[in-house]
C-alpha atoms as a PDB file:
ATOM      1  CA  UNK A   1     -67.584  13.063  -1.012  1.00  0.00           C
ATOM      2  CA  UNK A   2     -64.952  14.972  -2.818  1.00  0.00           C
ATOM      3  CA  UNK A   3     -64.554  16.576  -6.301  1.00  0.00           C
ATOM      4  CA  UNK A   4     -61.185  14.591  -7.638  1.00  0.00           C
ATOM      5  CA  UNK A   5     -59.623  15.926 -10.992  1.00  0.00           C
ATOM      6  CA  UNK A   6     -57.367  14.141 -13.196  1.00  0.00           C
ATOM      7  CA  UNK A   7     -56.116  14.472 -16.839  1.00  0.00           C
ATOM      8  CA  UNK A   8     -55.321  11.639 -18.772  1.00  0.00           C
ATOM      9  CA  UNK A   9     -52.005  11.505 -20.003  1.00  0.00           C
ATOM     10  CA  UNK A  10     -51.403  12.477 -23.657  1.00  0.00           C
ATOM     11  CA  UNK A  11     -50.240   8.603 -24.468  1.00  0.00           C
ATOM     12  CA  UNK A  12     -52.999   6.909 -22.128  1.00  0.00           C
ATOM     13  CA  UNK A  13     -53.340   3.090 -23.082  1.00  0.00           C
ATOM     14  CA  UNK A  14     -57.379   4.066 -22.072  1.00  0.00           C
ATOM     15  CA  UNK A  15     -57.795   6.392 -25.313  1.00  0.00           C
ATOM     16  CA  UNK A  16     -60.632   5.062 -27.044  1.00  0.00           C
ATOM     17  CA  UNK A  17     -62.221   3.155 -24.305  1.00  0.00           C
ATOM     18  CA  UNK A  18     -65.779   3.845 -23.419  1.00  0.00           C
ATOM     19  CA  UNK A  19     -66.629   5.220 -20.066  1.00  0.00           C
ATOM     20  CA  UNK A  20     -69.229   1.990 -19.652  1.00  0.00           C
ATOM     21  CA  UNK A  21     -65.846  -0.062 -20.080  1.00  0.00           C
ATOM     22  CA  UNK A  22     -63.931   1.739 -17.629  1.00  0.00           C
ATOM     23  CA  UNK A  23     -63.097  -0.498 -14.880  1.00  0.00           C
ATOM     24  CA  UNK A  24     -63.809   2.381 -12.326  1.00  0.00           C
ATOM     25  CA  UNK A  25     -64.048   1.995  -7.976  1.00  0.00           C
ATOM     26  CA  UNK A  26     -67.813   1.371  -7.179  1.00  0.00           C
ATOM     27  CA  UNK A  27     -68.286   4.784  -5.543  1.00  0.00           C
ATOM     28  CA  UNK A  28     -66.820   6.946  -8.243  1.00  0.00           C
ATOM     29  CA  UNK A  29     -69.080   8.730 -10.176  1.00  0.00           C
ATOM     30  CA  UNK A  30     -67.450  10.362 -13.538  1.00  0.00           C
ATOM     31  CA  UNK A  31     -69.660  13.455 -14.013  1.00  0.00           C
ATOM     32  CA  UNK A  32     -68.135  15.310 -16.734  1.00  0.00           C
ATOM     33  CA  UNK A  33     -64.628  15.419 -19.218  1.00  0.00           C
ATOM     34  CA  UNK A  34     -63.645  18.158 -20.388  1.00  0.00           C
ATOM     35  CA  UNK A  35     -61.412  18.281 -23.862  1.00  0.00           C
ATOM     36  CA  UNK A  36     -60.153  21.425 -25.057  1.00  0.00           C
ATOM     37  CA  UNK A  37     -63.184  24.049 -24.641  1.00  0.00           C
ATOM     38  CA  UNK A  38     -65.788  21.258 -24.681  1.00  0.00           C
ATOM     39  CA  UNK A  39     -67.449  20.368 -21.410  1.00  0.00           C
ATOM     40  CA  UNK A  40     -68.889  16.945 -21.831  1.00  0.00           C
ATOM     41  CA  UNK A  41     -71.401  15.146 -19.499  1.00  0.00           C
ATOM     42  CA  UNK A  42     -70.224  11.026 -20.345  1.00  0.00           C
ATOM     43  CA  UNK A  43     -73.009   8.702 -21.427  1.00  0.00           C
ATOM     44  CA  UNK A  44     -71.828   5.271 -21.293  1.00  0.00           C
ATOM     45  CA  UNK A  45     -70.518   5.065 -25.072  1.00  0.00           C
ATOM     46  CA  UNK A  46     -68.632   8.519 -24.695  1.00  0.00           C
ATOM     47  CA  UNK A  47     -64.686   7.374 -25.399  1.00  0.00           C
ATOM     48  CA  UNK A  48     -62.195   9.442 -23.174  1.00  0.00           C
ATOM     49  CA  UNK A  49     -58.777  10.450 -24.723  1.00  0.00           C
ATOM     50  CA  UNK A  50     -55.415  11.458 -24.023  1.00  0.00           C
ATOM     51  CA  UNK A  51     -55.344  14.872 -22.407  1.00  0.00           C
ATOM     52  CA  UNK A  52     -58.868  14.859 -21.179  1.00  0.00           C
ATOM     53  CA  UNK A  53     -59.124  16.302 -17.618  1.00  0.00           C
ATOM     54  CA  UNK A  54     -61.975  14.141 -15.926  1.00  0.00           C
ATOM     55  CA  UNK A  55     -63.972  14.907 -13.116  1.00  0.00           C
ATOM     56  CA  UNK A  56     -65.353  12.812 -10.463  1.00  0.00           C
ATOM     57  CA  UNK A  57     -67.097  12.890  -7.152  1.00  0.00           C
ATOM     58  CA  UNK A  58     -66.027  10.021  -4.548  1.00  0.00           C
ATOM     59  CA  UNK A  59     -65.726   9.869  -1.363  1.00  0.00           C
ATOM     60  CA  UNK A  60     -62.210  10.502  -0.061  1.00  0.00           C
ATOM     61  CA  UNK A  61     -61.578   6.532   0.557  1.00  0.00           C
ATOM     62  CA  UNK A  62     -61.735   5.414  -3.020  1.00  0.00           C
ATOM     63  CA  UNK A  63     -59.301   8.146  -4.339  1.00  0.00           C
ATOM     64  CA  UNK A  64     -56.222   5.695  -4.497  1.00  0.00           C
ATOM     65  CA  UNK A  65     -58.404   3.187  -6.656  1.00  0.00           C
ATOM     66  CA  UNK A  66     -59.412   5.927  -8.763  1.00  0.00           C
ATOM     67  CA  UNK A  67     -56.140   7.148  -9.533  1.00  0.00           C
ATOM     68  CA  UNK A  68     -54.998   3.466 -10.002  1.00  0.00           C
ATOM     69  CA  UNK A  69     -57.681   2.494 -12.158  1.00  0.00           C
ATOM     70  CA  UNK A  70     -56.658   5.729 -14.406  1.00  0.00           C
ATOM     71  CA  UNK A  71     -53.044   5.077 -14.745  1.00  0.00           C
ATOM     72  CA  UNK A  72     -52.028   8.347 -12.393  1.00  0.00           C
END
């Protein structure tokens, strides 16, 4: 498994959207977004935003979906 970082764009259509809603790969696991100086560790009703850089650990295979299921 990898460590895969992304940041949501500033005008992400996903702003808002709980991480329980996120329609993420079945092997990603979204371990922490950080937003500004805040590290946060998401619990299923934690909303990303725009600009949040979110980290995940998945194995190399399921990085396209990832990045398709985030927009990037």
């Amino acid at each position: 498994a990898n460590i895969v970082e992304m940041t949501l764009p500033e005008e992400t259509p996903l702003a808002g959207t709980p991480v329980e809603r996120l329609n993420l790969p079945r092997d990603a696991a979204l371990v922490a977004i950080l937003r500004g100086e805040r590290v946060i560790v998401p619990q299923p009703d934690d909303p990303v935003e725009g600009g949040d850089e979110v980290l995940f650990v998945a194995p190399e295979t399921v990085e396209p979906d990832l990045r398709a299921a985030l927009g990037r």
